[in-house]
C-alpha atoms as a PDB file:
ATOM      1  CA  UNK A   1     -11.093  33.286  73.319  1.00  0.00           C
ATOM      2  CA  UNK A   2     -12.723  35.499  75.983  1.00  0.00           C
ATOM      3  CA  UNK A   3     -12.151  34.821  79.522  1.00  0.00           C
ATOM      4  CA  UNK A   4     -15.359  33.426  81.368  1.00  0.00           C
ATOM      5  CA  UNK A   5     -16.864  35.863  83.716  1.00  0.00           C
ATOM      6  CA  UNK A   6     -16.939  33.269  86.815  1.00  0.00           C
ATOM      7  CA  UNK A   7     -13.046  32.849  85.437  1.00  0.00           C
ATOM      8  CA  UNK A   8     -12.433  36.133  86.286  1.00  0.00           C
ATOM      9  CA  UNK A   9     -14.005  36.096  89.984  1.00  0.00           C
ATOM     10  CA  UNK A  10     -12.172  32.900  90.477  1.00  0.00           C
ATOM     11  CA  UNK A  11      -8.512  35.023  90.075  1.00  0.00           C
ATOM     12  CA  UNK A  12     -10.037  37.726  92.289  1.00  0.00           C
ATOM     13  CA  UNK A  13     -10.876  35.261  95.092  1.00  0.00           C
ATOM     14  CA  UNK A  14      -7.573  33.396  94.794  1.00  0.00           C
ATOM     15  CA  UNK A  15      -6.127  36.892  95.117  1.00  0.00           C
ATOM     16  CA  UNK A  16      -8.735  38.238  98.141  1.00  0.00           C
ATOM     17  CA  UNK A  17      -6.647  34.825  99.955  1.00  0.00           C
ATOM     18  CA  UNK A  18      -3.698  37.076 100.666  1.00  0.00           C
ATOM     19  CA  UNK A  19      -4.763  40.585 100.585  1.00  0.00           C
ATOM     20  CA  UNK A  20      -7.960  42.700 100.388  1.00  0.00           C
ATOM     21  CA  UNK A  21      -9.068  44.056  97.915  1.00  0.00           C
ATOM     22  CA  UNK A  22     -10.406  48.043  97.259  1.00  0.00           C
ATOM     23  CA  UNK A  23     -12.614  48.966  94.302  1.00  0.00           C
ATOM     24  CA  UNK A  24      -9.648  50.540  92.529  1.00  0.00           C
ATOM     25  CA  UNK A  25      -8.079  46.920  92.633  1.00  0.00           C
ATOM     26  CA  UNK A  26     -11.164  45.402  90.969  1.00  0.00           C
ATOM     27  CA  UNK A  27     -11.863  47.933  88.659  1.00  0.00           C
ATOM     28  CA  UNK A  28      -7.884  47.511  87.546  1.00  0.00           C
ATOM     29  CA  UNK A  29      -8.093  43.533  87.294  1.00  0.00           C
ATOM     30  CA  UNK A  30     -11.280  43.371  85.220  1.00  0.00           C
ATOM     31  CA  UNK A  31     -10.428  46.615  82.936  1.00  0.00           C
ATOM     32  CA  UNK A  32     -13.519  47.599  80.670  1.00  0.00           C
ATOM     33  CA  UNK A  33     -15.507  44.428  82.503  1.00  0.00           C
ATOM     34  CA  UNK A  34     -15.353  45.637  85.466  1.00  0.00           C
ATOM     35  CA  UNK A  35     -17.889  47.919  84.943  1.00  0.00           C
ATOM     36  CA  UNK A  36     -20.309  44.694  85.025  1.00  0.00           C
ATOM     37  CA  UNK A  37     -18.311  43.093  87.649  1.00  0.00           C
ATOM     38  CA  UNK A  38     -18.591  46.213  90.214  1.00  0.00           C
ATOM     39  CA  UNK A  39     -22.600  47.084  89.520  1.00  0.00           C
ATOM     40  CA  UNK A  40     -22.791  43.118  89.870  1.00  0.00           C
ATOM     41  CA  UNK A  41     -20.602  43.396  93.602  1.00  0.00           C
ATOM     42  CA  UNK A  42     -23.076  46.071  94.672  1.00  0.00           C
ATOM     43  CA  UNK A  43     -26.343  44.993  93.794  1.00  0.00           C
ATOM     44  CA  UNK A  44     -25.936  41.603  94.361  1.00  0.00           C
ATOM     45  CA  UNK A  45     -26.448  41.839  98.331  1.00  0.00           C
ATOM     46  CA  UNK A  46     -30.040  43.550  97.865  1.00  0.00           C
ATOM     47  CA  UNK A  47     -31.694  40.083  96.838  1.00  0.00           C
ATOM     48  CA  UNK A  48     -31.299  39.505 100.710  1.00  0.00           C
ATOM     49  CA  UNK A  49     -32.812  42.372 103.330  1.00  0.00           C
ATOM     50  CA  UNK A  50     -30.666  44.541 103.362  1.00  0.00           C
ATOM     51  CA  UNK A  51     -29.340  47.114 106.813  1.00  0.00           C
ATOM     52  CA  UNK A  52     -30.557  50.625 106.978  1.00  0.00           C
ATOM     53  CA  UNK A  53     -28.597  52.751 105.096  1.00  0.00           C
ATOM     54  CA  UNK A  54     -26.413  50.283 102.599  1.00  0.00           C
ATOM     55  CA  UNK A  55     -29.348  50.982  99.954  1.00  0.00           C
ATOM     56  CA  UNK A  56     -27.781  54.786  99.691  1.00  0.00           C
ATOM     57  CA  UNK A  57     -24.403  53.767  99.362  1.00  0.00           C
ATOM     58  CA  UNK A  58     -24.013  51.068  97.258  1.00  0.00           C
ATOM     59  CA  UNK A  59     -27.095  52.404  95.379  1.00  0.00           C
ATOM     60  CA  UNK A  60     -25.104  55.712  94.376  1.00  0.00           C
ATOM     61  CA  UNK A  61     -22.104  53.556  93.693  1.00  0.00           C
ATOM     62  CA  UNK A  62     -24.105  51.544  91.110  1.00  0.00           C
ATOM     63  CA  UNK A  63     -25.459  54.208  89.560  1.00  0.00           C
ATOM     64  CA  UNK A  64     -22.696  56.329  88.751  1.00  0.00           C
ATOM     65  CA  UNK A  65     -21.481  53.344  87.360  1.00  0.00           C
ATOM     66  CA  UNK A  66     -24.400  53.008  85.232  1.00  0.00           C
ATOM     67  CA  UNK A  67     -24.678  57.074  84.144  1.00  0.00           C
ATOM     68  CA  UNK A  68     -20.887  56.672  82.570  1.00  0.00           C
ATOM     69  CA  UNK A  69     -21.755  53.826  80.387  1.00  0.00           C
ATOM     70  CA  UNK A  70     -24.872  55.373  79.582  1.00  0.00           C
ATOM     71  CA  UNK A  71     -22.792  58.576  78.780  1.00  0.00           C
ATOM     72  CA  UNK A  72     -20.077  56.044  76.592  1.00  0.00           C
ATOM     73  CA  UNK A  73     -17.601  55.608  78.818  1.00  0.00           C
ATOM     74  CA  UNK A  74     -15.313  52.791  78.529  1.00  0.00           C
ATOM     75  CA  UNK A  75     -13.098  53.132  81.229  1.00  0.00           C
ATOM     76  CA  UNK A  76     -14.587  53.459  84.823  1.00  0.00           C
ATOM     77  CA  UNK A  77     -13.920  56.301  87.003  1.00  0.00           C
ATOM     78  CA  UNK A  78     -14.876  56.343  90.599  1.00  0.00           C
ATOM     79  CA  UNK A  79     -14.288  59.466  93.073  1.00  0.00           C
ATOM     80  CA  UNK A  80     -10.466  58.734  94.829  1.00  0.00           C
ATOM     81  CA  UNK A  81     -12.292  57.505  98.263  1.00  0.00           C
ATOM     82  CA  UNK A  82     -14.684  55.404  97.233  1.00  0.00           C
ATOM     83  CA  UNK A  83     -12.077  53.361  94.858  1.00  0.00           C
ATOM     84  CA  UNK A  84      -9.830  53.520  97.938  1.00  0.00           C
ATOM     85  CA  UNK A  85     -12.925  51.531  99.953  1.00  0.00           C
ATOM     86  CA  UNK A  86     -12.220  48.152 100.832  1.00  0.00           C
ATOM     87  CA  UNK A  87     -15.005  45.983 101.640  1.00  0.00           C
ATOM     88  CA  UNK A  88     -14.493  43.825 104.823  1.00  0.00           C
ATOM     89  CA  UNK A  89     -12.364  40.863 103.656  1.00  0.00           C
ATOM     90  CA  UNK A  90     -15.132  38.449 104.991  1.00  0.00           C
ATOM     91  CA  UNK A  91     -17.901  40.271 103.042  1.00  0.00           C
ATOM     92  CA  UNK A  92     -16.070  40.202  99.315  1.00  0.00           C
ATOM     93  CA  UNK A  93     -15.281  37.060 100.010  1.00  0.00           C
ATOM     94  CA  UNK A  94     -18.851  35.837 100.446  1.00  0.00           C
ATOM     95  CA  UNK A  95     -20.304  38.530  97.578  1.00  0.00           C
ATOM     96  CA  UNK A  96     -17.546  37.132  95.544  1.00  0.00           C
ATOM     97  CA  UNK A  97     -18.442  33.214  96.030  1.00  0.00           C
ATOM     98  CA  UNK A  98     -22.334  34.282  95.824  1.00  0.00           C
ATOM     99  CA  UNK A  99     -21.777  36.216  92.561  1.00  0.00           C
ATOM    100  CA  UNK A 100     -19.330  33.247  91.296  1.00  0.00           C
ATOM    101  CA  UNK A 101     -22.188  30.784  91.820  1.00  0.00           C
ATOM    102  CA  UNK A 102     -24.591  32.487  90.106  1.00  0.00           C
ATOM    103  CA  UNK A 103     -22.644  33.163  87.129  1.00  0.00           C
ATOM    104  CA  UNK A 104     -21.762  29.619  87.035  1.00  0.00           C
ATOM    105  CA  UNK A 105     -25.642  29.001  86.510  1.00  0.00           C
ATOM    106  CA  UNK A 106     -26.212  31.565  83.871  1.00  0.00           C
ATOM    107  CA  UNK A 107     -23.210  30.936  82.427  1.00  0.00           C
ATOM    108  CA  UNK A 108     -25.213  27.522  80.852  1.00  0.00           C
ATOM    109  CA  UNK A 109     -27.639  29.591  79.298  1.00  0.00           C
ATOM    110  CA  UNK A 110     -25.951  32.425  78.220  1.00  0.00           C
ATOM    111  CA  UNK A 111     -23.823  33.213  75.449  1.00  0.00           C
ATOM    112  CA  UNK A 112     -22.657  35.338  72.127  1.00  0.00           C
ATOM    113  CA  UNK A 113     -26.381  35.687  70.365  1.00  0.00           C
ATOM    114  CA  UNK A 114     -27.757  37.771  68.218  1.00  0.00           C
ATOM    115  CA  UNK A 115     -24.446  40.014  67.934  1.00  0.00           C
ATOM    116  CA  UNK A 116     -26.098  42.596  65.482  1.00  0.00           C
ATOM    117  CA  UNK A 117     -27.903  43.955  68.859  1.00  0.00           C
ATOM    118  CA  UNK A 118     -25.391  42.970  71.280  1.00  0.00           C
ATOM    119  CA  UNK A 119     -22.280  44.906  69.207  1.00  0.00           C
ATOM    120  CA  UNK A 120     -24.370  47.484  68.199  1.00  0.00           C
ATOM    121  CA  UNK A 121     -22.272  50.699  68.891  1.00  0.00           C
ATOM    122  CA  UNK A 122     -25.162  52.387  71.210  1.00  0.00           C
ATOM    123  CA  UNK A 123     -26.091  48.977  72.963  1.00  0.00           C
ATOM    124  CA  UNK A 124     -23.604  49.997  75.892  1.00  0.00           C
ATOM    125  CA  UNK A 125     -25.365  52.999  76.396  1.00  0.00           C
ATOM    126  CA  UNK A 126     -28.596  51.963  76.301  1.00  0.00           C
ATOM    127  CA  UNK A 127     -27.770  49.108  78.638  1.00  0.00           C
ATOM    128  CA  UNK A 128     -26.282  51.831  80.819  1.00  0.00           C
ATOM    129  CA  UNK A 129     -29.547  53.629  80.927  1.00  0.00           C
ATOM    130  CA  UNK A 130     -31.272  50.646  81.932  1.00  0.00           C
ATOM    131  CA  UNK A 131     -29.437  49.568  84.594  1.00  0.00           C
ATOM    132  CA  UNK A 132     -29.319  53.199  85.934  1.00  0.00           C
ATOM    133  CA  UNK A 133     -33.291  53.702  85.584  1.00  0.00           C
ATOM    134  CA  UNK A 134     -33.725  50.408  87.519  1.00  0.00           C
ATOM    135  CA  UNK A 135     -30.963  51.308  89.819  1.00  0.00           C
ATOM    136  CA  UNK A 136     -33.558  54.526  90.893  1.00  0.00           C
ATOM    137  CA  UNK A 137     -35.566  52.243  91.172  1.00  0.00           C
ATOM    138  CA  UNK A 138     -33.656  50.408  93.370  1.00  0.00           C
ATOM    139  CA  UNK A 139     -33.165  53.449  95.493  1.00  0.00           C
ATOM    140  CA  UNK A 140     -36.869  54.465  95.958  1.00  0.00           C
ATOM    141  CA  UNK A 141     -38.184  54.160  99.837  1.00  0.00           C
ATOM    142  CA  UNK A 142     -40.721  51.233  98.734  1.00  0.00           C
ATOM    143  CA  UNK A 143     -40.211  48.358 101.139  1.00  0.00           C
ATOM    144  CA  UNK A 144     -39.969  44.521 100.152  1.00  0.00           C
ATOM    145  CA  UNK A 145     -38.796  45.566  96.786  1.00  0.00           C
ATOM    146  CA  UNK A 146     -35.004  45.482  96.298  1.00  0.00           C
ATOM    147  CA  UNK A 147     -34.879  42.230  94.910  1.00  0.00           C
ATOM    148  CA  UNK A 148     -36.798  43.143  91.781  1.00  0.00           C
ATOM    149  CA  UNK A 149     -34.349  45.579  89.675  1.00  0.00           C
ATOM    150  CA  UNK A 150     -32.042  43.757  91.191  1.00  0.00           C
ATOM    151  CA  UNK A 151     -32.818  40.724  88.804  1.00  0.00           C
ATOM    152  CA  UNK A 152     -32.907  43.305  86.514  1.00  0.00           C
ATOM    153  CA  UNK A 153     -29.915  44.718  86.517  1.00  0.00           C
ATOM    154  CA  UNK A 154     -27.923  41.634  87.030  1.00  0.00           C
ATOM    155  CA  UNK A 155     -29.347  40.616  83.429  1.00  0.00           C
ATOM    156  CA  UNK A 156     -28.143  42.784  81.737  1.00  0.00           C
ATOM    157  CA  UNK A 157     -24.336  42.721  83.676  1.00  0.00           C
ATOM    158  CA  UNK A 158     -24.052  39.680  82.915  1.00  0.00           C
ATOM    159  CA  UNK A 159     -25.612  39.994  78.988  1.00  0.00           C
ATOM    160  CA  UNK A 160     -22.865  42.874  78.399  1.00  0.00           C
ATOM    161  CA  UNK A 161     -20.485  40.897  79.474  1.00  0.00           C
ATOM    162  CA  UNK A 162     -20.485  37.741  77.467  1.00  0.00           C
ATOM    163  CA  UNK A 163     -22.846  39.940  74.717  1.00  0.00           C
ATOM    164  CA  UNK A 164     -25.800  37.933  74.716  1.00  0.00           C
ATOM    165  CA  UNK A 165     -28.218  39.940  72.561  1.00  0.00           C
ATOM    166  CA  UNK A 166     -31.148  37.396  73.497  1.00  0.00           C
ATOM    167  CA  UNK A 167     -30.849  38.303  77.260  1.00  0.00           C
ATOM    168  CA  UNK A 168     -30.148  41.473  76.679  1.00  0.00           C
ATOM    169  CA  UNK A 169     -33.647  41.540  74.994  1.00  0.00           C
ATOM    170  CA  UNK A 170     -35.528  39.424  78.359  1.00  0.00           C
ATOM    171  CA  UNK A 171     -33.452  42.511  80.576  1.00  0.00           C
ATOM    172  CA  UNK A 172     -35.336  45.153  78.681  1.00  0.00           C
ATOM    173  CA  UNK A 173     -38.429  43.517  79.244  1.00  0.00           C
ATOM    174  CA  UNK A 174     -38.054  42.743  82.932  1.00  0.00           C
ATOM    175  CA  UNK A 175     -36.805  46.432  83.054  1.00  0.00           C
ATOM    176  CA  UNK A 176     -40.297  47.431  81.752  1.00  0.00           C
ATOM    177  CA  UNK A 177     -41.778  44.785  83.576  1.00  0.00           C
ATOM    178  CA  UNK A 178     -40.351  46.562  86.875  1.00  0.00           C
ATOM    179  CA  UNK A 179     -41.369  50.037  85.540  1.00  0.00           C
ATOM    180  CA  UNK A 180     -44.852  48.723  85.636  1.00  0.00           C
ATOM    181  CA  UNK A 181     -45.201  47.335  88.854  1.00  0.00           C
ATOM    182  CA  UNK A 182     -43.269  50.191  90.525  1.00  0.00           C
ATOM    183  CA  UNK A 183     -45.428  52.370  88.854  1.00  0.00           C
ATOM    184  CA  UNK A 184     -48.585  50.727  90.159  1.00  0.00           C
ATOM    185  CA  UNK A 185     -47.197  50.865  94.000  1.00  0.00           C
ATOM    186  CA  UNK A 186     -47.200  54.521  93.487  1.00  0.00           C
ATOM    187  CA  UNK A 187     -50.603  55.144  91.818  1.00  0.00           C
ATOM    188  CA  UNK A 188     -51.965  53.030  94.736  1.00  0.00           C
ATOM    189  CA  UNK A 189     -50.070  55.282  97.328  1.00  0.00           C
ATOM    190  CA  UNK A 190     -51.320  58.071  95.758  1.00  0.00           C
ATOM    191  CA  UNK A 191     -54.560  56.472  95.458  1.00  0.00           C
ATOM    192  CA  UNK A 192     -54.464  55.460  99.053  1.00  0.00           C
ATOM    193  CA  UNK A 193     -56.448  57.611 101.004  1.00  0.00           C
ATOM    194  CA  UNK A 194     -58.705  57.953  98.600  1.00  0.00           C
ATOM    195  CA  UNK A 195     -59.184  54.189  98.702  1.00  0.00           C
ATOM    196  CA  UNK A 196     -59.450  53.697 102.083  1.00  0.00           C
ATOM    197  CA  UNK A 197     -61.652  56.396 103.275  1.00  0.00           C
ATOM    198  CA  UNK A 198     -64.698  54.508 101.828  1.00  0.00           C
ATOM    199  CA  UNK A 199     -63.498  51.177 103.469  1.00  0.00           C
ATOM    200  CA  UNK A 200     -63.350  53.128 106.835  1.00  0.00           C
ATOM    201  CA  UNK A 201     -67.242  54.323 106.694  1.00  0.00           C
ATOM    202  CA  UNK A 202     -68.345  51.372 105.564  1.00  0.00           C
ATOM    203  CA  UNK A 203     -66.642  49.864 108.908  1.00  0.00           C
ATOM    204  CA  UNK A 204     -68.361  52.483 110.430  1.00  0.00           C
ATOM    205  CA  UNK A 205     -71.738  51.946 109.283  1.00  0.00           C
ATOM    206  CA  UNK A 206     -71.733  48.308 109.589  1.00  0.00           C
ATOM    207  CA  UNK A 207     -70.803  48.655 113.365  1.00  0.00           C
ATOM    208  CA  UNK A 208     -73.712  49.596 116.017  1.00  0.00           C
END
């Protein structure tokens, strides 16, 4: 029987009691999960604003991630120093509780369905691609909007891991859902001056 995911995080923060922990410890605990379990650590804090600067390198983190499953990978591999990184004790411990309560909730919806799509040999890849398209996305200078691919990519984490076709399915749909909207704030950018300039004389001609 497969280990629960919030099963899992529940070891890790028994363990995080009496040492920290460093990405290379996580990715060794959780094996070909962790892959999930790590994009899930670093995206997680963008559904709350986020300091300057932690978008870049958590972002970059995530989406290497994301390119090696997308390229088949099975086995994560993370550049010696950042697998050396330990995050502050304090902060795991609270991503770690955060990401253990919301697994607990989707945990009561989610399970093994339709396993043609969710065992499908290229399903890992394609899920890969996903999560590193909205994790671009995620990186992009457009304020306000971290929390979107976040939900994204969270979907589909947690759908590889317990290889729930179904929610697999709803993450490719909020993935284009995401493209969309994204795609609209930058048409209107672009769009932008062109927009306004007829809103300004207006103001102008309706002044004395």
């Amino acid at each position: 029987m497969q280990v629960k995911f919030s099963q899992e995080i529940k070891v890790l923060l028994d363990r995080l009691a009496y040492q920290p922990l460093s990405l290379s410890d996580l990715l060794a605990e959780t094996s070909e999960r962790s892959f999930s379990l790590i994009i899930g650590l670093l995206v997680l804090p963008f559904l709350f604003p986020m300091p300057p600067g932690f978008t870049t390198i958590l972002g970059s983190a995530c989406l290497l991630l994301s390119l090696q499953m997308m390229l088949g990978r099975r086995t994560p591999w993370l550049p010696q120093r950042v697998a050396q990184f330990q995050f502050p004790q304090v902060l795991t411990l609270q991503l770690l509780n955060n990401l253990k309560r919301l697994t607990q909730v989707t945990e009561r919806y989610v399970r093994p369905r339709l396993q043609g799509l969710a065992q499908h040999p290229y399903t890992w890849q394609i899920n890969g691609a996903c999560i590193a398209w909205l994790t671009l996305l995620l990186m992009s200078p457009v304020p306000l909007t971290n929390p979107i691919p976040t939900v994204g990519i969270l979907l589909l984490a947690i759908a590889t891991l317990e290889a729930d076709g179904l929610i697999m399915c709803i993450g490719y749909g909020f993935a284009g859902l995401t493209t969309a909207l994204f795609g609209l704030i930058g048409y209107l950018l672009w769009r932008s001056p062109d927009l306004i300039q007829p809103v300004q004389q207006l103001i102008q001609q309706s002044l004395p």
